[in-house]
N, C-alpha and C. Protein backbone atom coordinates (compact mmCIF):
# COMPACT_ATOMS: atom_id res chain seq x y z
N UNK A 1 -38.59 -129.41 -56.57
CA UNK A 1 -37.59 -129.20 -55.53
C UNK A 1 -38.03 -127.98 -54.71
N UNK A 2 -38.02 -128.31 -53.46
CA UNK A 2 -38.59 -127.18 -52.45
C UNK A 2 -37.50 -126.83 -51.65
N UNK A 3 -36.86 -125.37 -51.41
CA UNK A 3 -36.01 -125.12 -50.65
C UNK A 3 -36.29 -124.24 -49.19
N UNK A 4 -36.16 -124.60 -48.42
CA UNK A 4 -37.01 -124.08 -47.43
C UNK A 4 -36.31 -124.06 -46.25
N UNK A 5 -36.09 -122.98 -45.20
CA UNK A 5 -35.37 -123.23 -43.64
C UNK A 5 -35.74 -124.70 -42.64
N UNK A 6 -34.72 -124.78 -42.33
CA UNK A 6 -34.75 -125.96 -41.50
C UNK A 6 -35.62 -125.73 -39.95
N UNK A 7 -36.31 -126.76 -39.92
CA UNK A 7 -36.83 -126.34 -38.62
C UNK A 7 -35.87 -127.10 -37.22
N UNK A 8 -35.99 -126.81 -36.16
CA UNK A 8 -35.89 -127.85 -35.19
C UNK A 8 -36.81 -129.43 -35.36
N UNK A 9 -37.66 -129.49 -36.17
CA UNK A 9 -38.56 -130.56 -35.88
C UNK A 9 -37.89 -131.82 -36.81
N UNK A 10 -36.41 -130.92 -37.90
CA UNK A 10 -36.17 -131.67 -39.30
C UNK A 10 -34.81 -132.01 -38.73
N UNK A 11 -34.15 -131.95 -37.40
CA UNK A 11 -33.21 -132.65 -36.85
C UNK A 11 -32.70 -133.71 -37.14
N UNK A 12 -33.96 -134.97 -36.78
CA UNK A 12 -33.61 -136.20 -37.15
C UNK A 12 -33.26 -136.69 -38.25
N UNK A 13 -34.19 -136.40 -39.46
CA UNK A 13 -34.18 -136.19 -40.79
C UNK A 13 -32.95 -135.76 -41.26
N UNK A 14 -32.36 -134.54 -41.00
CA UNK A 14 -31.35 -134.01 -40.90
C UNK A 14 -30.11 -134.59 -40.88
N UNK A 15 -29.81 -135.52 -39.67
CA UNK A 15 -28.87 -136.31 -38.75
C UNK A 15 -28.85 -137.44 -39.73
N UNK A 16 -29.84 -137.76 -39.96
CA UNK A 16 -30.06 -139.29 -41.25
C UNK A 16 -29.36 -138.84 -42.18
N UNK A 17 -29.83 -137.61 -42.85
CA UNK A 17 -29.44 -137.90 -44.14
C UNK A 17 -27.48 -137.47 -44.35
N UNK A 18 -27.28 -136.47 -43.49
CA UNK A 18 -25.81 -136.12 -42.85
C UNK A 18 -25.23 -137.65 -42.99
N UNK A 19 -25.64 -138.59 -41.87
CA UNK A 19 -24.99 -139.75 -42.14
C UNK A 19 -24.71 -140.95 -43.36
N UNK A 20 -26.17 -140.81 -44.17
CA UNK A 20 -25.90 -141.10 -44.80
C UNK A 20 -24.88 -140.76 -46.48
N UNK A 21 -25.06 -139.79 -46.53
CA UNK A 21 -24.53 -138.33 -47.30
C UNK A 21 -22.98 -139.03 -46.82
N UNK A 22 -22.07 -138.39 -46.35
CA UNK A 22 -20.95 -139.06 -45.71
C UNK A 22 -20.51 -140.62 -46.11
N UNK A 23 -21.41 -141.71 -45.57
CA UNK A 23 -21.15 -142.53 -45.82
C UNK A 23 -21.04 -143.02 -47.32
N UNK A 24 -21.82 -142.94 -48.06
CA UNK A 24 -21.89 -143.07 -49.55
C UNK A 24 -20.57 -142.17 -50.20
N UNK A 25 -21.05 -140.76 -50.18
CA UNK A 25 -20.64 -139.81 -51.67
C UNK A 25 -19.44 -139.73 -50.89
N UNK A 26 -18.49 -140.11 -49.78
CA UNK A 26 -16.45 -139.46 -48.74
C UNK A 26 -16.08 -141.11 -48.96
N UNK A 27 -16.91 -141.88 -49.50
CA UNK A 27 -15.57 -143.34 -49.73
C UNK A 27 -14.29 -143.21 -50.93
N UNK A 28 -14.83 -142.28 -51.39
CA UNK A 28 -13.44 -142.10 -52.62
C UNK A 28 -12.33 -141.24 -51.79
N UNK A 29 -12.91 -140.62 -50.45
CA UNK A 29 -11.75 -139.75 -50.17
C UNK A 29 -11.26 -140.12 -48.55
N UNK A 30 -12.08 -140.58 -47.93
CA UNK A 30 -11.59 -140.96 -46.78
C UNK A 30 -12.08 -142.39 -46.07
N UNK A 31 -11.59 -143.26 -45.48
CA UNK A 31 -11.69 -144.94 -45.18
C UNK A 31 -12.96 -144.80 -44.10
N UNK A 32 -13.49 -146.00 -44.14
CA UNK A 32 -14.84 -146.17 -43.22
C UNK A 32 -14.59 -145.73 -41.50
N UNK A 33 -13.33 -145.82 -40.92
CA UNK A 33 -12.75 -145.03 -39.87
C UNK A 33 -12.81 -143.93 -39.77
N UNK A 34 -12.57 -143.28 -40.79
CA UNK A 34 -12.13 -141.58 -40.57
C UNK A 34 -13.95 -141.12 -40.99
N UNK A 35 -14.74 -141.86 -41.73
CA UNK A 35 -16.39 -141.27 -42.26
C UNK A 35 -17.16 -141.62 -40.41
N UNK A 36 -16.84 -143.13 -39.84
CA UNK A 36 -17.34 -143.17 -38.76
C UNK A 36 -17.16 -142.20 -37.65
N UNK A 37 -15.86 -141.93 -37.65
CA UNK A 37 -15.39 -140.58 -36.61
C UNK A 37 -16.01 -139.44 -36.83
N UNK A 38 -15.88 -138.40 -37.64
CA UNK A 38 -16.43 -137.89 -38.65
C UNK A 38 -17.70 -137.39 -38.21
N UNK A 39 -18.85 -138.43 -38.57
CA UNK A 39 -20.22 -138.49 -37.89
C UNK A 39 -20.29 -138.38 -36.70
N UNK A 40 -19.21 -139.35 -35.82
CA UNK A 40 -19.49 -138.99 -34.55
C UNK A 40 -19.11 -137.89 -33.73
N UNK A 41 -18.15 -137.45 -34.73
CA UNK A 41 -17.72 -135.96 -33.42
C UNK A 41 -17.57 -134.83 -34.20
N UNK A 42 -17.87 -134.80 -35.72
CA UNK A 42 -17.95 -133.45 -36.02
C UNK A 42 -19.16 -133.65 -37.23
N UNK A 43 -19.53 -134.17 -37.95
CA UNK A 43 -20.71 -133.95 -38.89
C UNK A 43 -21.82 -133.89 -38.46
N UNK A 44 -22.82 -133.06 -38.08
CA UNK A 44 -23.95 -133.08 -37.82
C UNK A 44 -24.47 -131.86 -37.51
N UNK A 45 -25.99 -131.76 -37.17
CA UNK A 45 -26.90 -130.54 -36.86
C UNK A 45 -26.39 -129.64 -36.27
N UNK A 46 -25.92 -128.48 -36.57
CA UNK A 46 -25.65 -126.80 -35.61
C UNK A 46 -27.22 -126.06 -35.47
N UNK A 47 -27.19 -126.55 -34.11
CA UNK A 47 -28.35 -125.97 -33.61
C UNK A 47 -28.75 -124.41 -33.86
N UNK A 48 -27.33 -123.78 -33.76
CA UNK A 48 -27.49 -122.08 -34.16
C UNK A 48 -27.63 -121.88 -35.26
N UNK A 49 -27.42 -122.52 -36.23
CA UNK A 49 -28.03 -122.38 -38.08
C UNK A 49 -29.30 -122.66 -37.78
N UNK A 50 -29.72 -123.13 -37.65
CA UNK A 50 -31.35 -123.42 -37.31
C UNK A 50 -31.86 -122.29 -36.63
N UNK A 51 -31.56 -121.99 -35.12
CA UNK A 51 -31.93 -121.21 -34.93
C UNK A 51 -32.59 -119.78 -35.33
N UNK A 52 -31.15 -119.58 -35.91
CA UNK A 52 -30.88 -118.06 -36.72
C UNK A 52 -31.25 -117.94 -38.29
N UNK A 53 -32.15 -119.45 -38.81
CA UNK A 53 -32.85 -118.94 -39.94
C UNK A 53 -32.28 -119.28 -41.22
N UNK A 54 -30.44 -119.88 -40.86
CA UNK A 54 -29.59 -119.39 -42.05
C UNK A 54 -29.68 -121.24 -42.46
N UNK A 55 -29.90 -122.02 -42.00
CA UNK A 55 -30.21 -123.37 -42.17
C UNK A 55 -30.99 -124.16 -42.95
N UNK A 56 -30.79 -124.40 -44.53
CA UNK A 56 -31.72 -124.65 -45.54
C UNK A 56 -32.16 -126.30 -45.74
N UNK A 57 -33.03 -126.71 -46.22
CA UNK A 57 -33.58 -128.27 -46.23
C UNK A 57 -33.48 -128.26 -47.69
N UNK A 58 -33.37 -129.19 -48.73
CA UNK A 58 -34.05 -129.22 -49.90
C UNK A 58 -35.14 -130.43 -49.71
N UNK A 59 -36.04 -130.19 -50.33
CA UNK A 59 -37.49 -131.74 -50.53
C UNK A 59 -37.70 -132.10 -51.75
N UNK A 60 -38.19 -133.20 -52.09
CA UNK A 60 -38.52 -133.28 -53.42
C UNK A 60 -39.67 -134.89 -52.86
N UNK A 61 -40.52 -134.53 -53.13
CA UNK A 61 -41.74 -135.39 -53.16
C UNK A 61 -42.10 -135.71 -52.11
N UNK A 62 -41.80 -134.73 -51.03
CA UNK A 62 -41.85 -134.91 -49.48
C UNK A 62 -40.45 -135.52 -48.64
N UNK A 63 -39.32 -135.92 -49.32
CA UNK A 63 -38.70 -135.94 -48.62
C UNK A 63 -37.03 -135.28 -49.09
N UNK A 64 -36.33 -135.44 -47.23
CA UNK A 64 -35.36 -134.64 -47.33
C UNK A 64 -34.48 -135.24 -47.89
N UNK A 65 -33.97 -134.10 -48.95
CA UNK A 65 -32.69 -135.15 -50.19
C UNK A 65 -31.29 -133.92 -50.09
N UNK A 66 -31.13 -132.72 -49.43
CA UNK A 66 -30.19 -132.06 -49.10
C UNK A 66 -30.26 -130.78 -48.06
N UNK A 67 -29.03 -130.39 -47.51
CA UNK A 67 -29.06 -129.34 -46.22
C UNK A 67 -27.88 -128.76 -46.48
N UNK A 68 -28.00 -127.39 -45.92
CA UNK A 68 -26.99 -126.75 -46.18
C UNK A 68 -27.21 -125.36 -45.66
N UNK A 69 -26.10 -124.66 -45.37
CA UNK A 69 -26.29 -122.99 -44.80
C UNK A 69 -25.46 -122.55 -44.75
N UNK A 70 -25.44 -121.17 -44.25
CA UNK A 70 -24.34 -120.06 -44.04
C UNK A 70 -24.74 -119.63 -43.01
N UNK A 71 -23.45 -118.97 -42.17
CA UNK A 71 -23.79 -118.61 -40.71
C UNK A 71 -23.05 -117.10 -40.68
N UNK A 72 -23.72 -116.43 -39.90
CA UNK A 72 -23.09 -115.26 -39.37
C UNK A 72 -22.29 -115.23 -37.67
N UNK A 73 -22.44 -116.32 -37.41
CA UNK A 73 -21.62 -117.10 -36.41
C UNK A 73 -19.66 -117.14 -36.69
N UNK A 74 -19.13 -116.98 -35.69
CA UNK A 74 -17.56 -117.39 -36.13
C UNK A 74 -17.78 -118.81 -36.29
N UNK A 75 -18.37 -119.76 -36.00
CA UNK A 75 -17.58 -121.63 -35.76
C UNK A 75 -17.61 -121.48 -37.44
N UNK A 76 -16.33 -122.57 -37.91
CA UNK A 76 -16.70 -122.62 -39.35
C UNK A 76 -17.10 -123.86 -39.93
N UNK A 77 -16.99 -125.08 -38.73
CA UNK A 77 -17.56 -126.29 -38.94
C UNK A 77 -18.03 -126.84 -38.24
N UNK A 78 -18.83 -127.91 -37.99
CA UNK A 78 -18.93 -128.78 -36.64
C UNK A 78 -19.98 -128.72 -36.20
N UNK A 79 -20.75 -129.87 -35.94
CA UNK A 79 -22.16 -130.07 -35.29
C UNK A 79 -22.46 -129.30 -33.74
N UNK A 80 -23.74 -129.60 -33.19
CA UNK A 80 -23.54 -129.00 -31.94
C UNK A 80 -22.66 -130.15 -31.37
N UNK A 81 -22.37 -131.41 -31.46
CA UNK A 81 -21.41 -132.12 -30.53
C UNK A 81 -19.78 -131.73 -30.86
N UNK A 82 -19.52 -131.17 -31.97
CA UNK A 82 -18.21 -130.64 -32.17
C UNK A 82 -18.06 -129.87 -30.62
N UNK A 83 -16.86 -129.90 -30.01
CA UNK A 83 -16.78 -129.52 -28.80
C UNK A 83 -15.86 -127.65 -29.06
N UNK A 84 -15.03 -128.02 -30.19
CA UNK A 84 -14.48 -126.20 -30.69
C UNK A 84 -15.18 -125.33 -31.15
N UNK A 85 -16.41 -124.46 -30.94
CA UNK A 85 -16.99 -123.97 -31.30
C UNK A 85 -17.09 -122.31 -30.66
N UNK A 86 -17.43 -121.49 -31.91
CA UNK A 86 -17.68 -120.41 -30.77
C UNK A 86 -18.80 -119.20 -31.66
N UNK A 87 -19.78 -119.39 -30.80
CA UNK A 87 -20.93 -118.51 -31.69
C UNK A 87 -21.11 -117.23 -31.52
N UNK A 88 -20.17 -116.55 -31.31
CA UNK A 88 -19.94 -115.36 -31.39
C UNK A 88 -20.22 -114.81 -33.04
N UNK A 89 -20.97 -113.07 -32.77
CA UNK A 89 -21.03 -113.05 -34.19
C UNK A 89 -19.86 -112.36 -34.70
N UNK A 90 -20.14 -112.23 -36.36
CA UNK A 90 -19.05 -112.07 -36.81
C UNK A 90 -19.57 -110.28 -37.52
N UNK A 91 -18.45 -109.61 -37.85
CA UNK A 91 -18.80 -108.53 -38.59
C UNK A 91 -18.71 -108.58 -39.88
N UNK A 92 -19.62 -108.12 -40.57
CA UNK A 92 -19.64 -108.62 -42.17
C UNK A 92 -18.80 -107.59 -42.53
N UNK A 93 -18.27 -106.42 -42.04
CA UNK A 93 -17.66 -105.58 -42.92
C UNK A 93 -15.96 -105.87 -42.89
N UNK A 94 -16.04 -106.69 -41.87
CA UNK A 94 -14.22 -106.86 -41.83
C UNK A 94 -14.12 -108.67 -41.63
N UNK A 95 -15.09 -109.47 -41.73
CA UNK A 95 -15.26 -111.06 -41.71
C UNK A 95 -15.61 -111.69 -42.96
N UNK A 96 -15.81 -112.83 -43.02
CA UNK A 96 -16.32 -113.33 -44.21
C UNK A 96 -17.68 -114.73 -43.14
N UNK A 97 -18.69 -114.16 -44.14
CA UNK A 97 -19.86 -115.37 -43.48
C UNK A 97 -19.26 -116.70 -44.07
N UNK A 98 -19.89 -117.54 -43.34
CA UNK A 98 -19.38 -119.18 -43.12
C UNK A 98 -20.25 -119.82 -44.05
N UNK A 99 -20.10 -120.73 -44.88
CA UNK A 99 -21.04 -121.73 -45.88
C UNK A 99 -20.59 -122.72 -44.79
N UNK A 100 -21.86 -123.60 -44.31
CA UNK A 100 -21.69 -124.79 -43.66
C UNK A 100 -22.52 -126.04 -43.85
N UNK A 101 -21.81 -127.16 -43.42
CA UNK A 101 -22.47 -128.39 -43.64
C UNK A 101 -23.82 -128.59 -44.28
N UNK A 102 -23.05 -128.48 -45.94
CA UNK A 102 -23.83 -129.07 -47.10
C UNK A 102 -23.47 -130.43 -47.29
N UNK A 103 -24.61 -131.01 -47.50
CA UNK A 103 -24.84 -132.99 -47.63
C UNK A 103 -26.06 -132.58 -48.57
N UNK A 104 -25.73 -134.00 -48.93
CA UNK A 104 -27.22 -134.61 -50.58
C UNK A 104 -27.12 -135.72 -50.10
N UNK A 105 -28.23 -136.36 -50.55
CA UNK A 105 -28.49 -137.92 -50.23
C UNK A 105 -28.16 -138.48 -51.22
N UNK A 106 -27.39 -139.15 -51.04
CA UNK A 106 -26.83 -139.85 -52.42
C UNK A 106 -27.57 -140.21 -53.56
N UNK A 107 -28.69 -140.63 -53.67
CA UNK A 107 -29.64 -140.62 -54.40
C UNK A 107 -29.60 -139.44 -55.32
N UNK A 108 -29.38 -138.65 -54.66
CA UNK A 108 -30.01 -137.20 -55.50
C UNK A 108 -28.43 -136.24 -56.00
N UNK A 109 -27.33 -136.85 -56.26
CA UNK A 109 -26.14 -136.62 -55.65
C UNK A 109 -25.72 -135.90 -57.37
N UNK A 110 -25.46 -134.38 -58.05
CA UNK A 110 -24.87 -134.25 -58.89
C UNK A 110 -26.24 -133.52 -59.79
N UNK A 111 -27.50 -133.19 -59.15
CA UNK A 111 -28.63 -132.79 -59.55
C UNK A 111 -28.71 -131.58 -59.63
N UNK A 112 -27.75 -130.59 -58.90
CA UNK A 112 -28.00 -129.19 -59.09
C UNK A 112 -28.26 -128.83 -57.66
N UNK A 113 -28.70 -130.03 -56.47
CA UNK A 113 -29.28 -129.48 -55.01
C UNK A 113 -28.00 -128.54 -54.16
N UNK A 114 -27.37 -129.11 -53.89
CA UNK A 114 -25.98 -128.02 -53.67
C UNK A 114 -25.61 -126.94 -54.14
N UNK A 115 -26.28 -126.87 -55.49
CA UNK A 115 -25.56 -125.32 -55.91
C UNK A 115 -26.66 -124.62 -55.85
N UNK A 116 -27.95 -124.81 -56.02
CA UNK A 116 -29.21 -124.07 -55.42
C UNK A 116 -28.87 -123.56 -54.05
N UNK A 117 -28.83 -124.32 -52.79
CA UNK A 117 -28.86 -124.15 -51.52
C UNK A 117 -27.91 -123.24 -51.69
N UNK A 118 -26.39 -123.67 -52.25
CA UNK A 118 -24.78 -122.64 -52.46
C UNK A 118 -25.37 -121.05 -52.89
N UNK A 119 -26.19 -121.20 -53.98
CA UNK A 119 -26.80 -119.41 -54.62
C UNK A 119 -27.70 -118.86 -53.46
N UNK A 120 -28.79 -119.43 -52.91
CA UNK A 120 -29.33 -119.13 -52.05
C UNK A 120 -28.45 -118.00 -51.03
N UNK A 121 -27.49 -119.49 -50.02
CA UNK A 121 -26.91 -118.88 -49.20
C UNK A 121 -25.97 -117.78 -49.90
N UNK A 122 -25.39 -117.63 -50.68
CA UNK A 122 -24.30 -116.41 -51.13
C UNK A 122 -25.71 -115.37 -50.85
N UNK A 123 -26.88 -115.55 -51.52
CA UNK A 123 -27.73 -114.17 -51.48
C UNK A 123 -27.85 -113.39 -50.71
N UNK A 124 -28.24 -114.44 -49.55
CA UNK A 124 -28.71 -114.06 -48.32
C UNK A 124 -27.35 -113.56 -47.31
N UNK A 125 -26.42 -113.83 -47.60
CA UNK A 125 -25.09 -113.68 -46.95
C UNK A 125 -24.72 -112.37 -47.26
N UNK A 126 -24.86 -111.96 -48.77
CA UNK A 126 -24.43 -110.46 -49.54
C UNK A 126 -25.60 -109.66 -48.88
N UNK A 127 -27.21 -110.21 -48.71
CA UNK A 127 -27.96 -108.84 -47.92
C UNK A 127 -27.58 -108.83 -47.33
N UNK A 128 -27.26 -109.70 -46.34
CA UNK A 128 -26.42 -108.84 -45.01
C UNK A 128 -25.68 -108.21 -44.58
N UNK A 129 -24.61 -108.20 -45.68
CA UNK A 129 -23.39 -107.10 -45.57
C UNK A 129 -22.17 -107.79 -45.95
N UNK A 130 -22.07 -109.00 -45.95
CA UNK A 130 -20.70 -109.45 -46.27
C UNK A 130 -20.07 -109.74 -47.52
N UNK A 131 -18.84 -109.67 -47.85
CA UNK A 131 -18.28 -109.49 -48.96
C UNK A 131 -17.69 -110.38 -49.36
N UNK A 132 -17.96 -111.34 -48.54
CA UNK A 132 -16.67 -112.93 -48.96
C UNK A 132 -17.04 -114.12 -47.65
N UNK A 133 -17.20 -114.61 -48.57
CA UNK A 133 -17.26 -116.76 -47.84
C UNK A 133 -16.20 -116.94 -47.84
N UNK A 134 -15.89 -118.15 -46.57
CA UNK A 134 -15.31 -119.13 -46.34
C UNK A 134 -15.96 -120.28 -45.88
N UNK A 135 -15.34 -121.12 -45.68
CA UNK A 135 -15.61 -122.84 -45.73
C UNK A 135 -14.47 -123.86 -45.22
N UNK A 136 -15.38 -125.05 -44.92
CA UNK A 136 -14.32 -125.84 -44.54
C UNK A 136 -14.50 -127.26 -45.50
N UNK A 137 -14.01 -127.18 -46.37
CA UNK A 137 -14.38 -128.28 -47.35
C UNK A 137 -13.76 -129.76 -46.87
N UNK A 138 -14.93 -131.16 -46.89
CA UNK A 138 -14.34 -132.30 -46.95
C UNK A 138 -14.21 -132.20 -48.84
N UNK A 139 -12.80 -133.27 -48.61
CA UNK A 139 -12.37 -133.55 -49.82
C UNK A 139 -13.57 -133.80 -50.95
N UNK A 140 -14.41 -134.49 -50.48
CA UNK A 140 -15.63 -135.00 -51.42
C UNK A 140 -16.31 -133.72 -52.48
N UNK A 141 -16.31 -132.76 -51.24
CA UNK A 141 -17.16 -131.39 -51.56
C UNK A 141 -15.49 -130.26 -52.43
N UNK A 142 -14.13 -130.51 -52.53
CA UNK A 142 -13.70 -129.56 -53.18
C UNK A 142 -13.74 -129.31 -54.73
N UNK A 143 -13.85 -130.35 -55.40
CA UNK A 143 -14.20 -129.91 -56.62
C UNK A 143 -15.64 -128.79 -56.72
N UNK A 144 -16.51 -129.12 -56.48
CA UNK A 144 -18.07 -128.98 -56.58
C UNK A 144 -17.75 -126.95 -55.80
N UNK A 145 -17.13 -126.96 -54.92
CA UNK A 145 -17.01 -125.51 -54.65
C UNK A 145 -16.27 -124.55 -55.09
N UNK A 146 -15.13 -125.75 -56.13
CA UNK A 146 -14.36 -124.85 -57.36
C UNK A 146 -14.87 -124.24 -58.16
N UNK A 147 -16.38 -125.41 -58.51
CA UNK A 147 -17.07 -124.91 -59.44
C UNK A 147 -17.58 -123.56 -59.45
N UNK A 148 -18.38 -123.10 -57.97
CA UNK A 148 -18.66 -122.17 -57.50
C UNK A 148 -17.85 -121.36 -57.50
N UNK A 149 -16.44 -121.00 -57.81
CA UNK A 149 -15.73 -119.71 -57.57
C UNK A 149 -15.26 -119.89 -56.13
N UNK A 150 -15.15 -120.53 -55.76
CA UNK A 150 -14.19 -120.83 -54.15
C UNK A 150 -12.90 -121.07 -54.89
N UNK A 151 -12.07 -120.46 -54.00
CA UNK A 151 -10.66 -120.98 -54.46
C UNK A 151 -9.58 -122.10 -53.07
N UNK A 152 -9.14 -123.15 -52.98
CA UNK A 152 -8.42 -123.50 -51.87
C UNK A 152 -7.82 -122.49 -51.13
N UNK A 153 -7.58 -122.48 -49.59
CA UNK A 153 -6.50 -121.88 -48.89
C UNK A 153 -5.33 -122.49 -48.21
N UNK A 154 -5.37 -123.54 -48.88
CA UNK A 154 -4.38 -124.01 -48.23
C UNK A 154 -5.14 -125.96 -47.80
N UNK A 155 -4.47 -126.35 -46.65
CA UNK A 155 -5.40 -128.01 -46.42
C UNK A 155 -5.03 -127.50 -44.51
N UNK A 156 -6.11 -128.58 -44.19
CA UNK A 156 -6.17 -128.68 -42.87
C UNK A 156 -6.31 -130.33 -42.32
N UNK A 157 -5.45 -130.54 -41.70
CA UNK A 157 -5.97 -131.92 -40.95
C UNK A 157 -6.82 -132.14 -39.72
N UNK A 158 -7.61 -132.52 -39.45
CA UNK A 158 -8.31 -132.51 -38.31
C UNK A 158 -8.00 -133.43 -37.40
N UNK A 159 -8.10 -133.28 -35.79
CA UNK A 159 -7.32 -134.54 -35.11
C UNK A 159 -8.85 -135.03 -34.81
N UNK A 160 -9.19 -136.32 -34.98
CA UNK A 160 -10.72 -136.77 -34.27
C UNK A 160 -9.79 -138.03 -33.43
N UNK A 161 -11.14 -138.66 -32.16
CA UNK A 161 -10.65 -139.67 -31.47
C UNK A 161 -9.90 -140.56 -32.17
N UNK A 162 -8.89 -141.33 -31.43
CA UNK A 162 -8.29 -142.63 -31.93
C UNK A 162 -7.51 -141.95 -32.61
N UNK A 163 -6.36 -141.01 -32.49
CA UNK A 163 -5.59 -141.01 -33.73
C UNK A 163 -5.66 -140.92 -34.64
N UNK A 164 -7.39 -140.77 -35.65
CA UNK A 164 -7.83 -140.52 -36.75
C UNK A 164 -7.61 -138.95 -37.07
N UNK A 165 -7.04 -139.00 -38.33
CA UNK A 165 -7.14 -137.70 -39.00
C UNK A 165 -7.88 -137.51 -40.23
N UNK A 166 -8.69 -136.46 -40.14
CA UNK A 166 -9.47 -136.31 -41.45
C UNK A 166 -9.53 -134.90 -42.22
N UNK A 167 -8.50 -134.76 -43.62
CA UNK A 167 -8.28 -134.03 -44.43
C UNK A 167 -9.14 -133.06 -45.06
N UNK A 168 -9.38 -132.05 -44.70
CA UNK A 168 -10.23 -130.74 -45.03
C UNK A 168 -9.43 -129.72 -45.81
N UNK A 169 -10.49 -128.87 -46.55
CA UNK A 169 -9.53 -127.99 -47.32
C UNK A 169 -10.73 -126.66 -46.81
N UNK A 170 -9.65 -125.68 -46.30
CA UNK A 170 -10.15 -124.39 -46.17
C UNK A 170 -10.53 -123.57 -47.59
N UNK A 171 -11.29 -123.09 -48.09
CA UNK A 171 -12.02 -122.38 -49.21
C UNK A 171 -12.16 -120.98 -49.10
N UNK A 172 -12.29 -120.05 -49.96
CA UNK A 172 -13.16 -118.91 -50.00
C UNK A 172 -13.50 -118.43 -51.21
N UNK A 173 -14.32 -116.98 -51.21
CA UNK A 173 -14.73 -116.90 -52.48
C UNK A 173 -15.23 -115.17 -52.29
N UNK A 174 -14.73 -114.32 -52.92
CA UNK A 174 -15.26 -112.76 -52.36
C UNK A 174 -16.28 -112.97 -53.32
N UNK A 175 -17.07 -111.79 -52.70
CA UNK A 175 -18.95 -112.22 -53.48
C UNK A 175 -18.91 -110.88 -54.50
């Protein structure tokens, strides 16, 4: 297992496995409507995690089997097509850095790849100065960040096109 920053070049790759990730491991928690929406207007690539370095790949025999990061960005979810976003930075001494859009390929789903990428990012989040994560958990992902020492804050509904709503749970975790 190779854990390594995401490049711009691992986009597509990226976007694949996001979709597929979603589609497989969110049928126990949300209907093929709310996973299709989902993909289309908020799961996918944040160009500024990439950018800024904080954007991790996992590989295993050459290919991509999970992604995941933390941002020093305010947005706390949402691809670059998410349209609410705001990349303003944040201050680590009075903010909490962002854990964002972690996916596994179903294949590889319950292996340990999530909580590698999860230790990683806490590391790299604490050199920088900050003292506490937050998150925007799909249902699929709240057990798995309990595990981690996240605690719920409460639930959030999201409005996507068509009247679809899709059930998120806000998280955190002081480091």
């Amino acid at each position: 297992m190779i854990i390594r920053q995401a490049t711009l070049d691992d986009r597509e790759a990226i976007t694949q496995l996001i979709a597929e990730s979603a589609r497989h491991l969110s049928r126990e928690h949300y209907s093929d409507r709310q996973i299709d929406a989902a993909i289309a207007t908020v799961f996918g690539v944040d160009t500024d995690l990439i950018d800024d370095g904080t954007y991790l790949v996992v590989e295993i025999s050459g290919a991509l089997v999970g992604c995941g990061g933390w941002s020093r960005r305010k947005t706390l979810f949402g691809g670059d097509q998410y349209s609410t976003r705001d990349a303003g930075y944040l201050d680590p001494r009075l903010e909490s850095a962002k854990i964002r859009a972690f996916f596994v390929h179903p294949d590889h789903a319950r292996k340990g790849i999530a909580r590698a990428i999860l230790t990683r990012c806490e590391e790299e989040a604490r050199a920088q100065g900050f003292r506490s994560l937050e998150l925007m958990a799909t249902l699929p992902g709240v057990e798995f960040y309990k595990s981690c020492g996240f605690s719920a804050q409460g639930d959030f509904d999201l409005d996507l096109p068509d009247g679809v709503k899709l059930e998120l749970v806000p998280m955190r975790k002081e480091l």
